[in-house]
C-alpha atoms as a PDB file:
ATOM      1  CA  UNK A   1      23.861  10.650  -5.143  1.00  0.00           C
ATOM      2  CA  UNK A   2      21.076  13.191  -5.826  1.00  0.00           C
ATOM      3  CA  UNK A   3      17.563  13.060  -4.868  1.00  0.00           C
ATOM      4  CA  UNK A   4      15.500  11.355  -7.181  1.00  0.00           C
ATOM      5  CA  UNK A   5      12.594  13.298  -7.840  1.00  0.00           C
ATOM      6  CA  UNK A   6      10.367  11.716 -10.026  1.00  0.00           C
ATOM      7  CA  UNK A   7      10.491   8.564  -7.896  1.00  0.00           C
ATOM      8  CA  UNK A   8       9.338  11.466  -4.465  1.00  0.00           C
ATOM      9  CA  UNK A   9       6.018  12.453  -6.773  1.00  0.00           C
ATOM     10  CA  UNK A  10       5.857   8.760  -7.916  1.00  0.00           C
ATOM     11  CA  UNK A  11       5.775   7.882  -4.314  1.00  0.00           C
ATOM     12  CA  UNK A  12       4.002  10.692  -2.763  1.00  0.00           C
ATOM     13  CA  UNK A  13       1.421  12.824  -5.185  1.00  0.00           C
ATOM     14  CA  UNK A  14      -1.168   9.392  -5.193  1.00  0.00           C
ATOM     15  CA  UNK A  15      -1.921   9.923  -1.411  1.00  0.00           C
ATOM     16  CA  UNK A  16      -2.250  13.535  -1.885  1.00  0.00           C
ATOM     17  CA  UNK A  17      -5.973  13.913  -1.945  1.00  0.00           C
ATOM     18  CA  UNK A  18      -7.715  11.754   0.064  1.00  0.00           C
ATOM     19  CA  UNK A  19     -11.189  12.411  -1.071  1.00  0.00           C
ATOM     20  CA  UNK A  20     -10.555  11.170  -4.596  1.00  0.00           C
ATOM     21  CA  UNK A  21      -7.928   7.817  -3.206  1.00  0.00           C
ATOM     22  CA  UNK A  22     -11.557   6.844  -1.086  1.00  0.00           C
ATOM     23  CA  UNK A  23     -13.644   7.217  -3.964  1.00  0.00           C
ATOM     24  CA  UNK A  24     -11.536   5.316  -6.149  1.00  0.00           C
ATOM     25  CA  UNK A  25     -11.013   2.317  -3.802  1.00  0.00           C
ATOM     26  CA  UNK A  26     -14.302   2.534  -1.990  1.00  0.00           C
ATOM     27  CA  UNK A  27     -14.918  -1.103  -3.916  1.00  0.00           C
ATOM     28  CA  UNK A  28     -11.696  -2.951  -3.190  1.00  0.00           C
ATOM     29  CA  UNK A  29     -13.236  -4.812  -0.236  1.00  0.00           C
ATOM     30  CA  UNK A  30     -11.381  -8.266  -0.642  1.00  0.00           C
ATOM     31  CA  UNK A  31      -8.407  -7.263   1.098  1.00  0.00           C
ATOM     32  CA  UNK A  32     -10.375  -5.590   3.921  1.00  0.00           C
ATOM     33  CA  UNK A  33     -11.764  -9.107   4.621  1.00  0.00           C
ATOM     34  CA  UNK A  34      -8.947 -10.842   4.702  1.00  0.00           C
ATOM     35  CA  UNK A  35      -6.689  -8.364   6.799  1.00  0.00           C
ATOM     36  CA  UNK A  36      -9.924  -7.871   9.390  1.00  0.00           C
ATOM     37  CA  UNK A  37     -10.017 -11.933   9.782  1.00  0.00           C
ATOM     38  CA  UNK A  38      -6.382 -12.504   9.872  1.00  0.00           C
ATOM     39  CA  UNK A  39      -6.582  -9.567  12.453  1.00  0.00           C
ATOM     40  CA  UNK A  40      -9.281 -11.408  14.691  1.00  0.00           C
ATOM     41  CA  UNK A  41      -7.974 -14.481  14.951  1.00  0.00           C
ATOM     42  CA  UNK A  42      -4.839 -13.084  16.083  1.00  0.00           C
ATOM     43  CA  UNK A  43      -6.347 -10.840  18.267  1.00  0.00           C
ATOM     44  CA  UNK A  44      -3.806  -8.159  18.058  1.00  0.00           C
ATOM     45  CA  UNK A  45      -2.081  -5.483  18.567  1.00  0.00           C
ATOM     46  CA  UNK A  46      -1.625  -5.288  15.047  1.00  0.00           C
ATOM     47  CA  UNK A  47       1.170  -3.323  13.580  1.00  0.00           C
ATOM     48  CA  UNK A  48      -0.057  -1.903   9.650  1.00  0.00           C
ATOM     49  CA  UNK A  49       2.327  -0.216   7.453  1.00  0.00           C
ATOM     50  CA  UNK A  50       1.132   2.123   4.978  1.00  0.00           C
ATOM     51  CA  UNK A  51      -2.196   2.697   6.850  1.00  0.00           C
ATOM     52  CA  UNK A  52      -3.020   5.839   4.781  1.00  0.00           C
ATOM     53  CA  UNK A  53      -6.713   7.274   5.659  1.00  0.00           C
ATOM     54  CA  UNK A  54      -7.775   3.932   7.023  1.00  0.00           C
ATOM     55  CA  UNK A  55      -9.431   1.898   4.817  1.00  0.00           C
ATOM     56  CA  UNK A  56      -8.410  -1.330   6.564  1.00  0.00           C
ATOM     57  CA  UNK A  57      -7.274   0.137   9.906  1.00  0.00           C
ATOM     58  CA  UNK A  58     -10.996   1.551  10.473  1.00  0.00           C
ATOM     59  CA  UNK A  59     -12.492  -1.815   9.965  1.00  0.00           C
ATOM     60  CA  UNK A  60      -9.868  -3.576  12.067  1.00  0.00           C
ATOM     61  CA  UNK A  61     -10.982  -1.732  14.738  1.00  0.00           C
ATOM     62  CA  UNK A  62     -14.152  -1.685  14.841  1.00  0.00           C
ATOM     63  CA  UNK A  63     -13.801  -5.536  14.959  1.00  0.00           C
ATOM     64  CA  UNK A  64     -12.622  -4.716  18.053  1.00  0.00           C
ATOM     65  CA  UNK A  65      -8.752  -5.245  17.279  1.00  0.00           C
ATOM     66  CA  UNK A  66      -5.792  -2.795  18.512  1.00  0.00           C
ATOM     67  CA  UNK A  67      -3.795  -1.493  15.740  1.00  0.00           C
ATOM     68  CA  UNK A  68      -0.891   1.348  15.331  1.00  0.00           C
ATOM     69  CA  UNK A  69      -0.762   2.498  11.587  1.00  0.00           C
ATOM     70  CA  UNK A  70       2.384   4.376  10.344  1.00  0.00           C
ATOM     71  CA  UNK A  71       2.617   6.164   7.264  1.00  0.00           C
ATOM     72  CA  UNK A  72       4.057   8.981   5.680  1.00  0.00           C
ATOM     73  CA  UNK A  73       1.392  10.795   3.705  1.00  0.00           C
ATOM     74  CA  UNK A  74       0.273  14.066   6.143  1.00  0.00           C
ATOM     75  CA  UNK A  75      -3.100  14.160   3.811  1.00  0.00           C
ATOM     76  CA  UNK A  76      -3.749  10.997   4.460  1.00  0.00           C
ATOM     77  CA  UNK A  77      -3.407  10.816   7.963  1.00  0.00           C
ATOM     78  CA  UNK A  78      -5.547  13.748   8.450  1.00  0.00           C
ATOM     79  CA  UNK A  79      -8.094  12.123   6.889  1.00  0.00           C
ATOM     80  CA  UNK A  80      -7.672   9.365   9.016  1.00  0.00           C
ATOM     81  CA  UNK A  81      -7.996  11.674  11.670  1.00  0.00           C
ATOM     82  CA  UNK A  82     -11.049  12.843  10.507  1.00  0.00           C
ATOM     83  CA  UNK A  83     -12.894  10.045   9.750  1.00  0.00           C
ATOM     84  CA  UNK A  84     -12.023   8.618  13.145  1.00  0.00           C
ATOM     85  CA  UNK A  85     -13.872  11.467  14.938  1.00  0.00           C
ATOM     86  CA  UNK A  86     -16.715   9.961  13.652  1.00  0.00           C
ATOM     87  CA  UNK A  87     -16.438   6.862  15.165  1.00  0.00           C
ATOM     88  CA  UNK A  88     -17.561   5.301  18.828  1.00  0.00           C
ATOM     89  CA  UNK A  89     -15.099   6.119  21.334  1.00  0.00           C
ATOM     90  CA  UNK A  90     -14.520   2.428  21.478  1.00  0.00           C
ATOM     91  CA  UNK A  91     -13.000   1.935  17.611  1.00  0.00           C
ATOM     92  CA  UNK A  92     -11.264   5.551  18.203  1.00  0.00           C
ATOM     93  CA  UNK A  93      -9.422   4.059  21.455  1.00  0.00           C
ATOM     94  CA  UNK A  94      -7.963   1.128  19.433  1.00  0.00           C
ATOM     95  CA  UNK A  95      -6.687   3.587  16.684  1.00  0.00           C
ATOM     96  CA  UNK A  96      -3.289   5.002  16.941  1.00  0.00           C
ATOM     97  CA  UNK A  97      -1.228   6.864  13.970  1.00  0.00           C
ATOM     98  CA  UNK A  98       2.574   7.600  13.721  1.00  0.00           C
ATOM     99  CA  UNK A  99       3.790   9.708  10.640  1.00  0.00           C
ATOM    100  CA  UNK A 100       6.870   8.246   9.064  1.00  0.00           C
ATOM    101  CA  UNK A 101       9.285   6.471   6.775  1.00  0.00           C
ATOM    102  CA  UNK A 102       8.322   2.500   6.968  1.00  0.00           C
ATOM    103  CA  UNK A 103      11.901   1.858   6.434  1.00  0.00           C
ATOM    104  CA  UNK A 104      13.097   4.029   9.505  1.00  0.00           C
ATOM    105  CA  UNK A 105      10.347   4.459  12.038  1.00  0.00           C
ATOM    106  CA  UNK A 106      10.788   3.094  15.421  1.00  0.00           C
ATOM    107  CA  UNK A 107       8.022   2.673  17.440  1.00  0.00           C
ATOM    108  CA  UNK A 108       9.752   0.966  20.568  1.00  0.00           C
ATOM    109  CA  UNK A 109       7.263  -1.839  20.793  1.00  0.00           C
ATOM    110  CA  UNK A 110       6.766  -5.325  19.445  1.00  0.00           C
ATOM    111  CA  UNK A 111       3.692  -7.132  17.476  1.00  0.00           C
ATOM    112  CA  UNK A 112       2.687 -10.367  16.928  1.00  0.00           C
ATOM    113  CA  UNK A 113       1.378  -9.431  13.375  1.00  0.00           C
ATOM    114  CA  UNK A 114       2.439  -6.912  11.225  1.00  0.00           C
ATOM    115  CA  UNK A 115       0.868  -5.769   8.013  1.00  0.00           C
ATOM    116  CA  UNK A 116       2.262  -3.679   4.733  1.00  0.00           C
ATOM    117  CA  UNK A 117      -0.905  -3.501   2.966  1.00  0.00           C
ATOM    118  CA  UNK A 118      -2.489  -2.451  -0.805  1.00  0.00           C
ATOM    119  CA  UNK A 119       1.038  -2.439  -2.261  1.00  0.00           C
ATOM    120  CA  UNK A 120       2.709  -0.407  -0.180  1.00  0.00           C
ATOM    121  CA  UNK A 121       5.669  -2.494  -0.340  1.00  0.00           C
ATOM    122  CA  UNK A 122       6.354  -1.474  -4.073  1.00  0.00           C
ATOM    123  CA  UNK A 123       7.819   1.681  -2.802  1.00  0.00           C
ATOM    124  CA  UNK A 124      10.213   0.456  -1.777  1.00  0.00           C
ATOM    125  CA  UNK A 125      12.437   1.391  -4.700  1.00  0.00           C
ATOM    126  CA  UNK A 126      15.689  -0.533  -4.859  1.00  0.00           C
ATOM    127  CA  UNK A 127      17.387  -3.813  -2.401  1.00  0.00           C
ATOM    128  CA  UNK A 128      18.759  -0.893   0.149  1.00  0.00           C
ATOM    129  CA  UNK A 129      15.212   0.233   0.832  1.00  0.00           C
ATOM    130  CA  UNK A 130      13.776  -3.719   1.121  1.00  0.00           C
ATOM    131  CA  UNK A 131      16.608  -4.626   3.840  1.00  0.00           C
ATOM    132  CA  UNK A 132      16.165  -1.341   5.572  1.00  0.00           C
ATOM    133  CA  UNK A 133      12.402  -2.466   5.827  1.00  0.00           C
ATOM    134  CA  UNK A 134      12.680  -5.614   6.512  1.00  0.00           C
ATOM    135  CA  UNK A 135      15.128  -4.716   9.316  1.00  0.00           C
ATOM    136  CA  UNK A 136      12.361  -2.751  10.998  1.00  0.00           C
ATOM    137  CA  UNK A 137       9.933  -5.230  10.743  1.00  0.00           C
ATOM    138  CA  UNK A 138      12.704  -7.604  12.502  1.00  0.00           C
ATOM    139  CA  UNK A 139      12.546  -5.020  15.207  1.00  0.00           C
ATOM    140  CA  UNK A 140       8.943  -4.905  15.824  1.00  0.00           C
ATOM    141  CA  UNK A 141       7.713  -8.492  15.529  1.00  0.00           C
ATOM    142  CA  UNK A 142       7.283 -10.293  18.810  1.00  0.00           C
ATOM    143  CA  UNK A 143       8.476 -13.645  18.842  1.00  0.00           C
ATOM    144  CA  UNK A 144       6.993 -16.204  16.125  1.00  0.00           C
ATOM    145  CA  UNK A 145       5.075 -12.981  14.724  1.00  0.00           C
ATOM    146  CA  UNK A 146       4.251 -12.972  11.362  1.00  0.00           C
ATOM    147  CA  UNK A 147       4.634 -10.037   8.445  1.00  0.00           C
ATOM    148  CA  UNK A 148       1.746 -10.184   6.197  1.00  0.00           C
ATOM    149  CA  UNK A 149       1.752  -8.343   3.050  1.00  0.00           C
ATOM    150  CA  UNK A 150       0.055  -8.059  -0.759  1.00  0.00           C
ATOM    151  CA  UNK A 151       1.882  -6.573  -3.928  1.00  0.00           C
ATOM    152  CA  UNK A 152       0.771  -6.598  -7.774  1.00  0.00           C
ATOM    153  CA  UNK A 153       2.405  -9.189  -9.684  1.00  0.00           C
ATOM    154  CA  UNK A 154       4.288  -7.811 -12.688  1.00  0.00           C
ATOM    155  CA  UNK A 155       2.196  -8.097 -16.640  1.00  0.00           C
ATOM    156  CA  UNK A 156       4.290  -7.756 -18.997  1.00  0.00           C
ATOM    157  CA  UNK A 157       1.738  -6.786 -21.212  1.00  0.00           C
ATOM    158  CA  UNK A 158       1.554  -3.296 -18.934  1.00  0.00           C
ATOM    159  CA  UNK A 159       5.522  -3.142 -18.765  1.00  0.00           C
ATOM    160  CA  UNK A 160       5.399  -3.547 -22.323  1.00  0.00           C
ATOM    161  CA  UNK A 161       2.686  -0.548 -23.201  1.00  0.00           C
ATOM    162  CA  UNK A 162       4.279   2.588 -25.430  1.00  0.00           C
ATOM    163  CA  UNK A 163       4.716   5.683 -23.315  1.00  0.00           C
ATOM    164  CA  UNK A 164       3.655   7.889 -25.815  1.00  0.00           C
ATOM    165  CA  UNK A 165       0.131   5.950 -25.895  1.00  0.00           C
ATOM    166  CA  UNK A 166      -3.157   7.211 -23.338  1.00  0.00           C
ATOM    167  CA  UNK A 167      -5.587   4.769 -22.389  1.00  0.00           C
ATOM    168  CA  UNK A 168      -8.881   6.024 -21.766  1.00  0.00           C
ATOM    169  CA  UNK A 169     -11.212   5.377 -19.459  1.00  0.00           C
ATOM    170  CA  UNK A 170     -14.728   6.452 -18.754  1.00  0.00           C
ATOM    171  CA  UNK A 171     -15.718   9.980 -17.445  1.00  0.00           C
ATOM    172  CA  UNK A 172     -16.553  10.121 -13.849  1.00  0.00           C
ATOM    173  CA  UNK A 173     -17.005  12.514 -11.253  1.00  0.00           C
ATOM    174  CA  UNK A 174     -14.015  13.947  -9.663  1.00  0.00           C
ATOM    175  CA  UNK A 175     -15.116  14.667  -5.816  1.00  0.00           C
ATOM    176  CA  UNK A 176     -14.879  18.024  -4.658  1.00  0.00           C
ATOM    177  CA  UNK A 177     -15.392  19.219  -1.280  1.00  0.00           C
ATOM    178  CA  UNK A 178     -18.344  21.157  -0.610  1.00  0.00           C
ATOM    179  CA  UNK A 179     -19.973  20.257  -4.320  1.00  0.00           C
ATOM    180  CA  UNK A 180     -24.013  19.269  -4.617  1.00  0.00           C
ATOM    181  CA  UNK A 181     -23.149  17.269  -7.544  1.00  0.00           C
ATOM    182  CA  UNK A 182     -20.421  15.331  -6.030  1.00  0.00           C
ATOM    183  CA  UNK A 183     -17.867  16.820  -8.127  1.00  0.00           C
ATOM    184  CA  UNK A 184     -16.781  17.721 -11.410  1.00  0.00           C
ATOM    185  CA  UNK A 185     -16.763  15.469 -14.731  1.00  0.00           C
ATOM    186  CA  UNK A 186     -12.929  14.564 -16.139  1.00  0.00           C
ATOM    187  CA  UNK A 187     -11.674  12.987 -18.636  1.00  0.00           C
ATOM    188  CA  UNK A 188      -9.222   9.978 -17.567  1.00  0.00           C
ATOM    189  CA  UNK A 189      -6.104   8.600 -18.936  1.00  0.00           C
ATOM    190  CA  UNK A 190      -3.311   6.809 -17.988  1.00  0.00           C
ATOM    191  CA  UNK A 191       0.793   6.317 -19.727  1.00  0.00           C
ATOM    192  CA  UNK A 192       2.712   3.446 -18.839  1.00  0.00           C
ATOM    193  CA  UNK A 193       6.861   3.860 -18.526  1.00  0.00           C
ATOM    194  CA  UNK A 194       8.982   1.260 -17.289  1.00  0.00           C
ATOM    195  CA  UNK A 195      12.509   1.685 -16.581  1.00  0.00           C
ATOM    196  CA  UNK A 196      13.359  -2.422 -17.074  1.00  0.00           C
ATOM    197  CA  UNK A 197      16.732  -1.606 -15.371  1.00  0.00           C
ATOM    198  CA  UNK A 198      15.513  -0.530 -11.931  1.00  0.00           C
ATOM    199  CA  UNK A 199      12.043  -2.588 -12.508  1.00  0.00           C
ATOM    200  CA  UNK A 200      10.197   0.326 -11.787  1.00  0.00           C
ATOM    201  CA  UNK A 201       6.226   1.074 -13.576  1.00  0.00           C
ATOM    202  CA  UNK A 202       5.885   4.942 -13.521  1.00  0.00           C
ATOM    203  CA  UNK A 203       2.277   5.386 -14.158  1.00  0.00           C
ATOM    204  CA  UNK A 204       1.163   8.916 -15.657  1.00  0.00           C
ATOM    205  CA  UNK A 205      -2.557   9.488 -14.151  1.00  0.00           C
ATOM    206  CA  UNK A 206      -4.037  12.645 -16.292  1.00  0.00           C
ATOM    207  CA  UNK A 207      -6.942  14.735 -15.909  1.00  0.00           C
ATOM    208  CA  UNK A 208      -8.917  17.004 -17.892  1.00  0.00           C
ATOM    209  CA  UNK A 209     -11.862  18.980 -16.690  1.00  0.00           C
ATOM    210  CA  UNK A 210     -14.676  17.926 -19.603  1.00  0.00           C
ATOM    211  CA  UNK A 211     -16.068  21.205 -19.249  1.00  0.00           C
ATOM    212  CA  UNK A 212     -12.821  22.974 -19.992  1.00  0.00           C
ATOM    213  CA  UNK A 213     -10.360  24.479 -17.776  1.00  0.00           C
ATOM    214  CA  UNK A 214      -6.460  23.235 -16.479  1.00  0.00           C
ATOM    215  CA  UNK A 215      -5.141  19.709 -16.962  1.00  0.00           C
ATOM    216  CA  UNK A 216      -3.027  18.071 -14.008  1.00  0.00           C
ATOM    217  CA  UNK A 217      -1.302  14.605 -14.074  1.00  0.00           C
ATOM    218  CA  UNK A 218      -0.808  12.770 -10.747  1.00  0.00           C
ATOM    219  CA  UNK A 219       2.281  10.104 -11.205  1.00  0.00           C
ATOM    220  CA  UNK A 220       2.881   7.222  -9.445  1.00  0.00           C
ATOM    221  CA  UNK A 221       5.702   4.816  -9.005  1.00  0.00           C
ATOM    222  CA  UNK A 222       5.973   1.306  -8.242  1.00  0.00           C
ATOM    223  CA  UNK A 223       8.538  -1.167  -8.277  1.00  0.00           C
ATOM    224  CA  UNK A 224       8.137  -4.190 -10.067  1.00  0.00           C
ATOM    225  CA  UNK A 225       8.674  -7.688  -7.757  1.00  0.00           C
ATOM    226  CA  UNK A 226       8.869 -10.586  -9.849  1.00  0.00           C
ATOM    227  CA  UNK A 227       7.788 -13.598  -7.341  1.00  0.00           C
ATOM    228  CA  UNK A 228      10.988 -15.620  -7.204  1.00  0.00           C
ATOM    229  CA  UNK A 229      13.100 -12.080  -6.678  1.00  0.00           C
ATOM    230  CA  UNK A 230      10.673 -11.767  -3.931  1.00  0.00           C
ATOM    231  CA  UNK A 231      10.863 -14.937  -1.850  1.00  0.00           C
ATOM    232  CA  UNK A 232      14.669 -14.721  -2.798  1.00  0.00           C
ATOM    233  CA  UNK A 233      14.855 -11.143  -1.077  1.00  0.00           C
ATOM    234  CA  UNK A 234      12.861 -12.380   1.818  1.00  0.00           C
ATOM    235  CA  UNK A 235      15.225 -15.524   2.524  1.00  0.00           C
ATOM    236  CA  UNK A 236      18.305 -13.382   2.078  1.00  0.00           C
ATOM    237  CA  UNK A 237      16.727 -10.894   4.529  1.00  0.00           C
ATOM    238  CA  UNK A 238      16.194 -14.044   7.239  1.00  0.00           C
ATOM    239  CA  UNK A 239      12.522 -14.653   6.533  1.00  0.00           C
ATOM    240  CA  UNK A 240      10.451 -17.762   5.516  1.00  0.00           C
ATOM    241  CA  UNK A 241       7.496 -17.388   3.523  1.00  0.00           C
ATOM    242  CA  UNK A 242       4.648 -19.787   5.495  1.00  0.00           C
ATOM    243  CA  UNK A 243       1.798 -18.935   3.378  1.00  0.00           C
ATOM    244  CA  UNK A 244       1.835 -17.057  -0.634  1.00  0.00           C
ATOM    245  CA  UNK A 245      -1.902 -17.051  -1.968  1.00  0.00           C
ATOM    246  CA  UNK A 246      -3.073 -15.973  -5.354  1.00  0.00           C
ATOM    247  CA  UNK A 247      -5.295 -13.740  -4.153  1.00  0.00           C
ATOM    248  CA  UNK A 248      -7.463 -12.596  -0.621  1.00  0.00           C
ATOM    249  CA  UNK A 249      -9.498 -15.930  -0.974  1.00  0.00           C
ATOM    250  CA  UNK A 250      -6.853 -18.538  -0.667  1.00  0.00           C
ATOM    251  CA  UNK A 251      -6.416 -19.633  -3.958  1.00  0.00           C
ATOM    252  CA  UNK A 252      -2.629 -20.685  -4.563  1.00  0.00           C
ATOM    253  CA  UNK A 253      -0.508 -18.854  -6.437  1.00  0.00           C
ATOM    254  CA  UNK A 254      -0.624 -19.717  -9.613  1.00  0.00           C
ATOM    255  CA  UNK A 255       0.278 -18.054 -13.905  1.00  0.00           C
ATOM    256  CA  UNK A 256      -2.869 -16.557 -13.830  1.00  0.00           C
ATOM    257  CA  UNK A 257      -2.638 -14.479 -10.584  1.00  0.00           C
ATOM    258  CA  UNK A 258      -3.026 -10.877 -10.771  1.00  0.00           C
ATOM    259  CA  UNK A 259      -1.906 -10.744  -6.823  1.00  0.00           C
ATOM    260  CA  UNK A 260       0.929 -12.213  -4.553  1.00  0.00           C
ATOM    261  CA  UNK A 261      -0.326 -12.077  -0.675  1.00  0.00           C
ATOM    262  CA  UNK A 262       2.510 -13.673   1.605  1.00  0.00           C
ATOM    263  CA  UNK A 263       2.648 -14.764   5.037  1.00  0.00           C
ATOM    264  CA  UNK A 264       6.081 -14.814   6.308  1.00  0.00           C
ATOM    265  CA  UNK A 265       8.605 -14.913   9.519  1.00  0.00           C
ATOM    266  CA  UNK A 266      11.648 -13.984  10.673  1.00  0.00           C
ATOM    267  CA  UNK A 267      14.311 -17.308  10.561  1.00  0.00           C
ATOM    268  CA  UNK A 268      15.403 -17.876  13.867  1.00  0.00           C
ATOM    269  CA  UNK A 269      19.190 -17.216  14.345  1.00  0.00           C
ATOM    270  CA  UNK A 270      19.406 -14.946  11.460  1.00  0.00           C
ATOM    271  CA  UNK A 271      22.028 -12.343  12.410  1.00  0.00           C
ATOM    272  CA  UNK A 272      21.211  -9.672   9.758  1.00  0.00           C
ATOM    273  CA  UNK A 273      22.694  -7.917   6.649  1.00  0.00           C
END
């Protein structure tokens, strides 16, 4: 089979410029707070899959927790690498990085809690790339270790949107390295395509400089996890959901949740698939 290239940009061209992914999710806090408690009372090491520039991992660590973050974005780990420097020696110490694939990277060590946070779990694409994950996270979980993670539950109000329709949103300032005024004012739209056979949401992120000049579009893909395919694909793949909140404060899952967060653990004697 060929490579699939719109699902490599779907994957790939949203970590691509770290400057604008902080700016954009320099409010998301909620799920910093929850992953920084669950990593204190645990009290590490703590094992983070798509750790991208750090937004969590940084704040882990300065809580004084040990954690390894893998991902496969080179921008973003830069960045990471960056922002570190300007931390205390201390939070840099408990920092380390490994570029790669979450479904193949070995790191030859085991955790007692592993995350795969901000929906990094929706790439994985199709049941091949779930078990090869999961199968990983088999690997490096110590004994009675937990796998936390937090998708997007599907609307099907946004799977049902026309492809040929933009939504707008407001102008903002696109950051720009280097730029007094914090960067440059764009127009912002997004397209919504879902393939309903693969469950996958390709999302069409366009820019236009309001003062004139080239357009780009940045795509990305995610795949669509309907809850009870989820806990289905995590029993199959010998793990038992403990906890599934609603969202990072608890609340239980419930028809109005905009956010699955699970808690789950390998099944003792499972022999694999």
């Amino acid at each position: 089979m060929g490579r699939d290239r719109a699902l490599e940009a779907g994957s790939a061209a949203h970590y691509e410029d770290p400057a604008y992914y902080t700016k954009t999710y320099k409010n998301r806090l909620d799920d910093v707070r929850y992953y920084v408690d669950l990593a204190i009372a645990n009290g590490g090491p703590i094992l983070e899959y798509g750790c991208g520039n750090g937004r969590i991992a940084i704040p882990i660590a300065r809580a004084g927790v040990a954690i390894t973050g893998v991902d496969l974005s080179a921008p973003m780990l830069s960045d990471l690498k960056k922002r570190l420097a300007e931390e205390p020696a201390t939070v840099r110490s408990l920092v380390q990085t490994k570029r790669g694939d979450m479904r193949s990277a070995r790191l030859g060590r085991r955790f007692p809690l592993i995350f795969c946070t901000f929906n990094a779990f929706l790439h994985l694409y199709a049941r091949r790339d779930v078990e090869r994950f999961l199968a990983r996270v088999r690997e490096h979980l110590a004994p009675r270790g937990e796998l936390v993670f937090d998708i997007s539950i599907p609307e099907p109000e946004e799977l049902m949107r026309d492809p040929s329709r933009a939504f707008g949103t407001p102008r903002f300032l696109y950051p720009r390295e280097g730029d007094p005024r914090g960067g440059f004012l764009v127009k912002y739209t997004e397209r919504f395509d879902y393939d309903k056979i693969r469950q996958i949401l390709f999302v069409s992120m366009e820019f236009t400089p309001a003062s004139g000049g080239e357009s780009w579009v940045t795509p990305l893909a995610h795949r669509q996890f309907h809850p009870a395919e989820l806990s289905a694909l995590l029993h199959y793949n010998g793990f038992d959901i403990v906890l599934a909140h609603g969202d990072f404060d608890g609340a239980p899952l419930g028809p109005e949740s905009a956010h699955m967060i699970v808690r789950c653990r390998p099944r003792r004697g499972f022999k694999g698939v």
